[in-house]
PDB file of N, CA and C in Angstrom:
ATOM      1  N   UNK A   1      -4.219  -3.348 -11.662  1.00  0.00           N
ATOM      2  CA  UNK A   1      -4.725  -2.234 -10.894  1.00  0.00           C
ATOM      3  C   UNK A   1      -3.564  -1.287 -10.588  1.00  0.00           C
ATOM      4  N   UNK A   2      -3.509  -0.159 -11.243  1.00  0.00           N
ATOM      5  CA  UNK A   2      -2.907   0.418 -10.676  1.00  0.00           C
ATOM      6  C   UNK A   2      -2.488   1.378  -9.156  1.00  0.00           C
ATOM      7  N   UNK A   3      -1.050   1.618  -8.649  1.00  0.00           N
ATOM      8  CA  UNK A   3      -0.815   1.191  -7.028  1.00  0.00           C
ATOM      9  C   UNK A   3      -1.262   2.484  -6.111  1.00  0.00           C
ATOM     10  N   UNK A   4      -1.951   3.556  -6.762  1.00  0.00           N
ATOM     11  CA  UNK A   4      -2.298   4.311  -6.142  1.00  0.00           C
ATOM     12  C   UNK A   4      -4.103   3.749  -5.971  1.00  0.00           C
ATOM     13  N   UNK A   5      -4.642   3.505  -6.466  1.00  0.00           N
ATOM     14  CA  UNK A   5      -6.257   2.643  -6.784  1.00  0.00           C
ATOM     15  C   UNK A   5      -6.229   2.191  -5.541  1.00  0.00           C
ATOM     16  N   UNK A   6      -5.088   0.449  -5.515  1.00  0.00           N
ATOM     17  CA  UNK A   6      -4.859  -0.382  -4.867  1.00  0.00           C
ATOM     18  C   UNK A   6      -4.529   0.489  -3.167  1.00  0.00           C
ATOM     19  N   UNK A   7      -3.889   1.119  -3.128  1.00  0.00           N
ATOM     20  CA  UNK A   7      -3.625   1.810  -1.870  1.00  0.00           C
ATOM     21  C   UNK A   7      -4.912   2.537  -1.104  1.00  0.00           C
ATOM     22  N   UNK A   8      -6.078   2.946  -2.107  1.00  0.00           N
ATOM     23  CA  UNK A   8      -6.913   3.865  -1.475  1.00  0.00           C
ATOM     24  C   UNK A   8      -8.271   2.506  -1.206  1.00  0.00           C
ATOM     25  N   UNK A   9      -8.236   1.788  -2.071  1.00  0.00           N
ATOM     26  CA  UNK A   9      -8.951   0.267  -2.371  1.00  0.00           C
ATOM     27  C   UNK A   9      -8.495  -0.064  -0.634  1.00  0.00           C
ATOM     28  N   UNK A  10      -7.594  -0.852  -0.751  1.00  0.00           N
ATOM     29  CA  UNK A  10      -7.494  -1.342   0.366  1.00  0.00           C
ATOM     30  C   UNK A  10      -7.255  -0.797   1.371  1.00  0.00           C
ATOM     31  N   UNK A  11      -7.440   0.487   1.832  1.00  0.00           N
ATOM     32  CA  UNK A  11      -7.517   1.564   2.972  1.00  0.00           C
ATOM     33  C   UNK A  11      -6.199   1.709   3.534  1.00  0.00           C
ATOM     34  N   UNK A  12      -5.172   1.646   3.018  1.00  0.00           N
ATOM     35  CA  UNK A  12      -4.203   1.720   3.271  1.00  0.00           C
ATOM     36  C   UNK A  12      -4.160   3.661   3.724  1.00  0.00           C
ATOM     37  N   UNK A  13      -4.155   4.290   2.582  1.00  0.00           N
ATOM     38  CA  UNK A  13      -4.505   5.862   2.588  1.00  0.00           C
ATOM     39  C   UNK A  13      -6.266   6.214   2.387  1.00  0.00           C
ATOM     40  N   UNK A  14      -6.888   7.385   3.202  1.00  0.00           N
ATOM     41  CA  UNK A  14      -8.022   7.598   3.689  1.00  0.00           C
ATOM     42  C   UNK A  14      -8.024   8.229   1.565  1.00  0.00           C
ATOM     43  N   UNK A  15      -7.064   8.527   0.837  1.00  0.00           N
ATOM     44  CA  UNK A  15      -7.676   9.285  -0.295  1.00  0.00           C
ATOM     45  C   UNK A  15      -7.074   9.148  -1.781  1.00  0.00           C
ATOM     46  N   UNK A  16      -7.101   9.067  -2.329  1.00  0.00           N
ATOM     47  CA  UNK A  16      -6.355   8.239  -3.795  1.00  0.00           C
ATOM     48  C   UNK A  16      -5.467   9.730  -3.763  1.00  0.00           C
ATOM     49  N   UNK A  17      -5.317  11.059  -3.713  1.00  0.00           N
ATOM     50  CA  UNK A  17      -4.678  11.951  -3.622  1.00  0.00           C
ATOM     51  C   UNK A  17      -3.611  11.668  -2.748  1.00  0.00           C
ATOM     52  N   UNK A  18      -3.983  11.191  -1.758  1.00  0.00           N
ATOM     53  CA  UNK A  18      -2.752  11.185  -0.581  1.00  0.00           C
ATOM     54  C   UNK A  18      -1.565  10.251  -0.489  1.00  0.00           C
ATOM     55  N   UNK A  19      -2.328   8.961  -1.438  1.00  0.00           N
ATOM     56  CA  UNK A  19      -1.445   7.684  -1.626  1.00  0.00           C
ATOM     57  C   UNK A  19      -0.628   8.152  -2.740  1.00  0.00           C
ATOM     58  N   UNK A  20      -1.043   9.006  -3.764  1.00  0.00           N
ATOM     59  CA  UNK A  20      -0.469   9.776  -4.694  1.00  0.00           C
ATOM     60  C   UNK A  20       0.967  10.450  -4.288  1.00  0.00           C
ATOM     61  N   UNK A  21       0.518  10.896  -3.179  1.00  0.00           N
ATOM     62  CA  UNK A  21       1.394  12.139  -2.680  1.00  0.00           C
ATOM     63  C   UNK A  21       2.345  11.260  -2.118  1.00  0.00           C
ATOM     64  N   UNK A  22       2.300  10.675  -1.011  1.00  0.00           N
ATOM     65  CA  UNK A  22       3.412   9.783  -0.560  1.00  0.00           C
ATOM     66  C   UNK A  22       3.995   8.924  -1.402  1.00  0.00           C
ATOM     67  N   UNK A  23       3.749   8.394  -2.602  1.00  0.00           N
ATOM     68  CA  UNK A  23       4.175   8.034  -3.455  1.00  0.00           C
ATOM     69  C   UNK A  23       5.814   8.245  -4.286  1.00  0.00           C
ATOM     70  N   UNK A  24       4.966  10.182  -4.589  1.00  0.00           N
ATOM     71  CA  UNK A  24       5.462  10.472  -5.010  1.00  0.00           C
ATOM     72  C   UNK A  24       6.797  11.595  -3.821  1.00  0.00           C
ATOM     73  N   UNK A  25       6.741  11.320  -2.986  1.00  0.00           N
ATOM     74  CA  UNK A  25       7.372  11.462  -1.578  1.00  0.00           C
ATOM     75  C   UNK A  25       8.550  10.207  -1.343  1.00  0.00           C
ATOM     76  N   UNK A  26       8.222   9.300  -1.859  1.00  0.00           N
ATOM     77  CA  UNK A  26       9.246   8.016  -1.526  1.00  0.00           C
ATOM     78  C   UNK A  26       8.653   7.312  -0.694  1.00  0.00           C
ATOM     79  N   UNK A  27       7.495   7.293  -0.322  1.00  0.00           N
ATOM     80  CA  UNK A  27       7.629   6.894   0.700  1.00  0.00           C
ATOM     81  C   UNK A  27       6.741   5.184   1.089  1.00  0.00           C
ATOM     82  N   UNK A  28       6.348   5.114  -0.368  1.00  0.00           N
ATOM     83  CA  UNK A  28       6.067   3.811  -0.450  1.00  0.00           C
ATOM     84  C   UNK A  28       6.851   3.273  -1.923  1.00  0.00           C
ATOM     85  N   UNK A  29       7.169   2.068  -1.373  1.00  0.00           N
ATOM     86  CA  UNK A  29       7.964   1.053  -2.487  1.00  0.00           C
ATOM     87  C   UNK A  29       7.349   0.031  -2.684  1.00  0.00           C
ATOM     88  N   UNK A  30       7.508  -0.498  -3.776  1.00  0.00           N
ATOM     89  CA  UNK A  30       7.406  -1.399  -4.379  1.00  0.00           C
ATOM     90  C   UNK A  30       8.051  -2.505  -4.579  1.00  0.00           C
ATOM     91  N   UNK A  31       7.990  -3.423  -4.114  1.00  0.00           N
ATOM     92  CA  UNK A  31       9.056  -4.423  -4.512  1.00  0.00           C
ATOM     93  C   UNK A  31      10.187  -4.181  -4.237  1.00  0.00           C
ATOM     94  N   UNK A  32      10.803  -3.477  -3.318  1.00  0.00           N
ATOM     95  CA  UNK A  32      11.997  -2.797  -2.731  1.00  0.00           C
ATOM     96  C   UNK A  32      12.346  -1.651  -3.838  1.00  0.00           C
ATOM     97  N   UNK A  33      11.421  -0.798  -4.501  1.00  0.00           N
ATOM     98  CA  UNK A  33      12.355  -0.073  -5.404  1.00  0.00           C
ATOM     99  C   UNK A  33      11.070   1.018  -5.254  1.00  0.00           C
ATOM    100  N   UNK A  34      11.289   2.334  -5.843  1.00  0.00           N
ATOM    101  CA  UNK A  34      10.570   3.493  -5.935  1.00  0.00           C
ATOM    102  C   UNK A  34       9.297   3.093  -7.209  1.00  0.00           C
ATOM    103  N   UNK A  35       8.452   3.638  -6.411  1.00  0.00           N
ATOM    104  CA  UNK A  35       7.164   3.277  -8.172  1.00  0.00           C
ATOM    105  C   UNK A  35       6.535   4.817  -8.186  1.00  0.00           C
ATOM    106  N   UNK A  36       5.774   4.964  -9.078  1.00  0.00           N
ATOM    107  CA  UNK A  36       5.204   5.378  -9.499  1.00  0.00           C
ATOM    108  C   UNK A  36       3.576   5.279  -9.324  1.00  0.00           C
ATOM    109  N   UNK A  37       2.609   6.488  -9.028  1.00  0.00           N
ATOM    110  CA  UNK A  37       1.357   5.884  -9.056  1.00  0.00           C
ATOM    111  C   UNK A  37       0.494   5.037  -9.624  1.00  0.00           C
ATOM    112  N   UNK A  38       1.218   5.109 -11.330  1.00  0.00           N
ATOM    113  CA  UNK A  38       0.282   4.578 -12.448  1.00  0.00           C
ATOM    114  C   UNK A  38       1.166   3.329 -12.704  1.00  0.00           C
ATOM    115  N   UNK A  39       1.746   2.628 -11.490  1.00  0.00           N
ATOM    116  CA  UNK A  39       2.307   1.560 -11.944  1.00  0.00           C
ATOM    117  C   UNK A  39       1.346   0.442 -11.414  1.00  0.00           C
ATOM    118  N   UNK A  40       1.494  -1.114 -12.225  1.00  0.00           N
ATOM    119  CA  UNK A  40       0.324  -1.904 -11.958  1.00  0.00           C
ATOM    120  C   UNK A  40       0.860  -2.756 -10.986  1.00  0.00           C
ATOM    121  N   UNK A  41       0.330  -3.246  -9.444  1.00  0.00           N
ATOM    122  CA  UNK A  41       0.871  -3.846  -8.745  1.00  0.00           C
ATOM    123  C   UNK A  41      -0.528  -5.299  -9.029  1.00  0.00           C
ATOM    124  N   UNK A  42      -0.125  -5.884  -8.832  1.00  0.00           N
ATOM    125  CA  UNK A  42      -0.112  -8.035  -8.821  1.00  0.00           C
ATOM    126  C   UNK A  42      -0.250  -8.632  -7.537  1.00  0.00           C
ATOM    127  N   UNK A  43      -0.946  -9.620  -7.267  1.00  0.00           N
ATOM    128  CA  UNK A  43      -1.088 -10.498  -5.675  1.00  0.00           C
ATOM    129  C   UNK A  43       0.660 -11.184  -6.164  1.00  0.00           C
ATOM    130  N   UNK A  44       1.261 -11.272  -4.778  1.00  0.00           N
ATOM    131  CA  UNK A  44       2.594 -11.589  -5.038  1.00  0.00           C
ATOM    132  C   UNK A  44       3.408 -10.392  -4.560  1.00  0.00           C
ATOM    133  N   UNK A  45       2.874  -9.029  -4.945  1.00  0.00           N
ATOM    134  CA  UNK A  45       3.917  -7.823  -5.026  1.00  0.00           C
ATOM    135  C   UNK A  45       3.924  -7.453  -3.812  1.00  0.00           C
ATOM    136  N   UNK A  46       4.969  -6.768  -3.158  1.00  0.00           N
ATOM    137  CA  UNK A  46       5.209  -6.382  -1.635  1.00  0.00           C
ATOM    138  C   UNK A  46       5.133  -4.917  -2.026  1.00  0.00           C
ATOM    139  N   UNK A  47       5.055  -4.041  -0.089  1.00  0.00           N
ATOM    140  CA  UNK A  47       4.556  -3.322  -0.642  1.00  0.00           C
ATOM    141  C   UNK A  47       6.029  -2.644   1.072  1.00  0.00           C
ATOM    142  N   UNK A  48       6.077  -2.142   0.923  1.00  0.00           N
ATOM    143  CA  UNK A  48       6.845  -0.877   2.111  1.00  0.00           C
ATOM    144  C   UNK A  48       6.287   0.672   1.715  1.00  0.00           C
ATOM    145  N   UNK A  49       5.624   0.780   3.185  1.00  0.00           N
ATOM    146  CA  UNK A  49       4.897   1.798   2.901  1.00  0.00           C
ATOM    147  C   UNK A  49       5.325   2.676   4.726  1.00  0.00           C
ATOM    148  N   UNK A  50       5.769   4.124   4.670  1.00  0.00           N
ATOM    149  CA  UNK A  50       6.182   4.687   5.338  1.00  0.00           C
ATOM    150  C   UNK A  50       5.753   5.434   6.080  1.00  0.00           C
ATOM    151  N   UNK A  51       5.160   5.398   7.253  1.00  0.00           N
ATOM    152  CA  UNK A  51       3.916   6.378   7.478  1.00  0.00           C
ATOM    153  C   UNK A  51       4.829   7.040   8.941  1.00  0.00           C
ATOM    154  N   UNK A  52       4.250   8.664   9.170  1.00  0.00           N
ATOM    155  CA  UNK A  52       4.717   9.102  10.211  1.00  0.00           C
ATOM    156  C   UNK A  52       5.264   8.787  11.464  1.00  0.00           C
ATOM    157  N   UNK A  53       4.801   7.702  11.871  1.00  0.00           N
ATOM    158  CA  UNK A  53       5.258   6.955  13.220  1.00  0.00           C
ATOM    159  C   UNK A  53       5.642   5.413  13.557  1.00  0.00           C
ATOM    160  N   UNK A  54       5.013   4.924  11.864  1.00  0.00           N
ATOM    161  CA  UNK A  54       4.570   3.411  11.452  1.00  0.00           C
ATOM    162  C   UNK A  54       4.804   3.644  10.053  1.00  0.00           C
ATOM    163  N   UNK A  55       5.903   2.011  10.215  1.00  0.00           N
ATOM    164  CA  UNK A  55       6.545   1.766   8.162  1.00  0.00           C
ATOM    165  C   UNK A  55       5.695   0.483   8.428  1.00  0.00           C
ATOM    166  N   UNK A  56       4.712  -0.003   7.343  1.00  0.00           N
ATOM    167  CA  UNK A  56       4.426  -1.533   7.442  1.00  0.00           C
ATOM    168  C   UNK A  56       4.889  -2.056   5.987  1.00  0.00           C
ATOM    169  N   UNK A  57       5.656  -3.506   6.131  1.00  0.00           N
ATOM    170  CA  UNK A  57       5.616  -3.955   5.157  1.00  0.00           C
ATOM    171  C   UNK A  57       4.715  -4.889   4.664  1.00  0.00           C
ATOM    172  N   UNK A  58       3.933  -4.814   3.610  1.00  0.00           N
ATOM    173  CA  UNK A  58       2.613  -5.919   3.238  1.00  0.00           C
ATOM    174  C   UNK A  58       3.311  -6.832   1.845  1.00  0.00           C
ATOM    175  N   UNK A  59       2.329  -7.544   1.808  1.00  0.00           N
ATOM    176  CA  UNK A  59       2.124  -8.642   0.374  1.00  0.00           C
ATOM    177  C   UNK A  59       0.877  -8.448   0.120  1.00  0.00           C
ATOM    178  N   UNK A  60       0.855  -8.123  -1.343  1.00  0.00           N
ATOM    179  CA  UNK A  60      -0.787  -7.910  -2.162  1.00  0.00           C
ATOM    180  C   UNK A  60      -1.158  -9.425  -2.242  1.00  0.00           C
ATOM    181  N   UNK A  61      -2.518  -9.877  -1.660  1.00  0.00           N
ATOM    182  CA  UNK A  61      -2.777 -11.104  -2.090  1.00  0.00           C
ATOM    183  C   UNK A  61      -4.101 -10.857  -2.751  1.00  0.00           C
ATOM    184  N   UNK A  62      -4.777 -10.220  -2.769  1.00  0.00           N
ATOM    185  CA  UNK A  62      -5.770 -10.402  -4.087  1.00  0.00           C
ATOM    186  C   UNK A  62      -5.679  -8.310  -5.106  1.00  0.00           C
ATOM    187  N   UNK A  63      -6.386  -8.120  -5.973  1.00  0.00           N
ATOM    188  CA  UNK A  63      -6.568  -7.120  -6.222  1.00  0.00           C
ATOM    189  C   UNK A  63      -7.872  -6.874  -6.887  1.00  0.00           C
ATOM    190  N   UNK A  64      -8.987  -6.505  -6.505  1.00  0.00           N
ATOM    191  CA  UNK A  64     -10.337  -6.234  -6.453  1.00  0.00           C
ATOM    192  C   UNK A  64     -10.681  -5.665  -7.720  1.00  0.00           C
ATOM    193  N   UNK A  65     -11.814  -5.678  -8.393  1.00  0.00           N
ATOM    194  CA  UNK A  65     -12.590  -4.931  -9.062  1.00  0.00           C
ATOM    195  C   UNK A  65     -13.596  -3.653  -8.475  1.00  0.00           C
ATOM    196  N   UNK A  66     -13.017  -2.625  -8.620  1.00  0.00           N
ATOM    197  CA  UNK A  66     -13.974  -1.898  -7.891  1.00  0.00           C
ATOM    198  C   UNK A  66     -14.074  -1.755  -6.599  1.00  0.00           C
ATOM    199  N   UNK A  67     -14.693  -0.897  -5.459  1.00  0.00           N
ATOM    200  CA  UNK A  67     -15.106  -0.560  -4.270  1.00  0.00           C
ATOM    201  C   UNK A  67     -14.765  -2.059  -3.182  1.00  0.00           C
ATOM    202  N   UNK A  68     -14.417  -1.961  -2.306  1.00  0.00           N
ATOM    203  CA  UNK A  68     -14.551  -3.231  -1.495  1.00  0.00           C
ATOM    204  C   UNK A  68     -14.982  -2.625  -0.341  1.00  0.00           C
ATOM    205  N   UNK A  69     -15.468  -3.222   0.917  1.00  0.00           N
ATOM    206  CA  UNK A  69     -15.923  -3.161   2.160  1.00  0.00           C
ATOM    207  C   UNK A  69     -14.916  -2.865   3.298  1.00  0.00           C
ATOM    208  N   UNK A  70     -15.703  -2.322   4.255  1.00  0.00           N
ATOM    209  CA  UNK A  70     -14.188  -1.917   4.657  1.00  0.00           C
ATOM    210  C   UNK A  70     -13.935  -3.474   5.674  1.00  0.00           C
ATOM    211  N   UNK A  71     -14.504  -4.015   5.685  1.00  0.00           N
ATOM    212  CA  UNK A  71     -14.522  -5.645   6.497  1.00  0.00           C
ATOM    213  C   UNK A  71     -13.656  -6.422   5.574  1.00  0.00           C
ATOM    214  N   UNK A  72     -13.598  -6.003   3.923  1.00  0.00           N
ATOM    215  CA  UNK A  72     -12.990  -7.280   3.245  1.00  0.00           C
ATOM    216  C   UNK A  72     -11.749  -6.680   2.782  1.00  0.00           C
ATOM    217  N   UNK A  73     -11.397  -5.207   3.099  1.00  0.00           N
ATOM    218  CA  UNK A  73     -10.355  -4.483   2.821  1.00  0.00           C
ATOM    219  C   UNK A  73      -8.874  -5.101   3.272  1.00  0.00           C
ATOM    220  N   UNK A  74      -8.528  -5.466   4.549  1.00  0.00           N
ATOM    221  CA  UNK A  74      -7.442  -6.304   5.298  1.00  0.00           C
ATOM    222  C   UNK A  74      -7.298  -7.603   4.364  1.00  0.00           C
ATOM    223  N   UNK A  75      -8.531  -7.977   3.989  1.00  0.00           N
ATOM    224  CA  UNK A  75      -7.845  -9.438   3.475  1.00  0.00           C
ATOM    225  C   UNK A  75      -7.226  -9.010   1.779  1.00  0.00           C
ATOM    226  N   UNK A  76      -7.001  -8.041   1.458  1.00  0.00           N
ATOM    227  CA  UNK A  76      -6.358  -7.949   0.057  1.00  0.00           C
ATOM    228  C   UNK A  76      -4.922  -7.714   0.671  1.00  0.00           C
ATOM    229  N   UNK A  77      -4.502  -7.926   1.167  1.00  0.00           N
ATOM    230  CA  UNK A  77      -2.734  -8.406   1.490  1.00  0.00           C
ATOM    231  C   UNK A  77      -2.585  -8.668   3.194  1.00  0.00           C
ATOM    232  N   UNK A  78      -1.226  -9.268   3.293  1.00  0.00           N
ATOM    233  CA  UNK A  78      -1.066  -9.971   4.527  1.00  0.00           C
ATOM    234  C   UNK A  78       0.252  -9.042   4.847  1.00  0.00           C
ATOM    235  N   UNK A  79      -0.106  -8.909   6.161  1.00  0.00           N
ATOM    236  CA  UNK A  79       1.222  -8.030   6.885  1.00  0.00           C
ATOM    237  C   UNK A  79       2.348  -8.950   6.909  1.00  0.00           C
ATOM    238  N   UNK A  80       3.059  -8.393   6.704  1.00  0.00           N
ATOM    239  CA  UNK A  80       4.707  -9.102   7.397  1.00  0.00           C
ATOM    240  C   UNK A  80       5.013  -8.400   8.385  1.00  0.00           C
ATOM    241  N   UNK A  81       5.258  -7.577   8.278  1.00  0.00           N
ATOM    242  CA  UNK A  81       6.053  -6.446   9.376  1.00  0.00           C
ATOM    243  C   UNK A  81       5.474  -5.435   9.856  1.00  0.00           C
ATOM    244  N   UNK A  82       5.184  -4.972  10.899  1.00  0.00           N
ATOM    245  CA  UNK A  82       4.929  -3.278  11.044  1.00  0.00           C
ATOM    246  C   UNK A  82       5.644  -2.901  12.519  1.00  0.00           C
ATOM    247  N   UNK A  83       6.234  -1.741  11.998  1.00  0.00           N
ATOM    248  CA  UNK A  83       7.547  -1.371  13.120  1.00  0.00           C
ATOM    249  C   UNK A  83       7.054  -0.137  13.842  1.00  0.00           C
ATOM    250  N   UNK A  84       7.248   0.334  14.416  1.00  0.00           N
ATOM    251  CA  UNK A  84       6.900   1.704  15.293  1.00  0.00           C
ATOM    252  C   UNK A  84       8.044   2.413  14.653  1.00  0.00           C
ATOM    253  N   UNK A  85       8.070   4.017  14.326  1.00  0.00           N
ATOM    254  CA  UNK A  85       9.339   4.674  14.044  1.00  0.00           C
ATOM    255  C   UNK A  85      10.473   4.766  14.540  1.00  0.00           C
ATOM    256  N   UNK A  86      10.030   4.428  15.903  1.00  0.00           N
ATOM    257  CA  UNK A  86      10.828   4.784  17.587  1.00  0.00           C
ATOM    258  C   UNK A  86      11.892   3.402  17.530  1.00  0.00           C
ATOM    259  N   UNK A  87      11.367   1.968  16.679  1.00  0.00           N
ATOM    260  CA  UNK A  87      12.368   1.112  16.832  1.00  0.00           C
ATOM    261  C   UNK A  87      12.992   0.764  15.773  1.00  0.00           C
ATOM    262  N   UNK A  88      13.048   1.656  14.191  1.00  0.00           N
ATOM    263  CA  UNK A  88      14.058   1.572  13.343  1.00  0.00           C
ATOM    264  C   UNK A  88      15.337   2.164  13.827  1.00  0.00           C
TER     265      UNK A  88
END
């Protein structure tokens, strides 16, 4: 699945455009390194993702076929971390 799909899939970003955009912003990584939208992320792959006030770091644990719910959306990866901006 590729990691812009996966980002709008699991509600991470409200729009496959926007996960695009921050993407291509830096502002989500991959595996500790810069990706690309059309790159394919895997259950296993971590994810650092940078958001205005809030960086969370996740682990992909499943990756869906298609549409998911927004109830079964959380369980396609497990948080590790999520920091407030105010305490990096």
């Amino acid at each position: 699945m590729r990691l812009d799909v996966y980002l709008k899939t699991a509600r991470l970003f409200s729009r496959r455009t926007e996960a695009q955009r921050q993407i291509g912003l830096g502002q989500v990584l991959l595996n500790g390194a810069p990706a690309k939208p059309a790159h394919a992320v895997a259950p296993g792959d971590r994810l650092l993702i940078r958001y205005l006030r809030l960086e969370l770091e996740l682990e992909i644990t499943a990756t869906p076929r298609g549409n998911v719910s927004k109830a079964v959306a959380p369980g396609l990866y497990r948080l590790i971390r999520r920091t407030p901006k105010d305490e990096l």
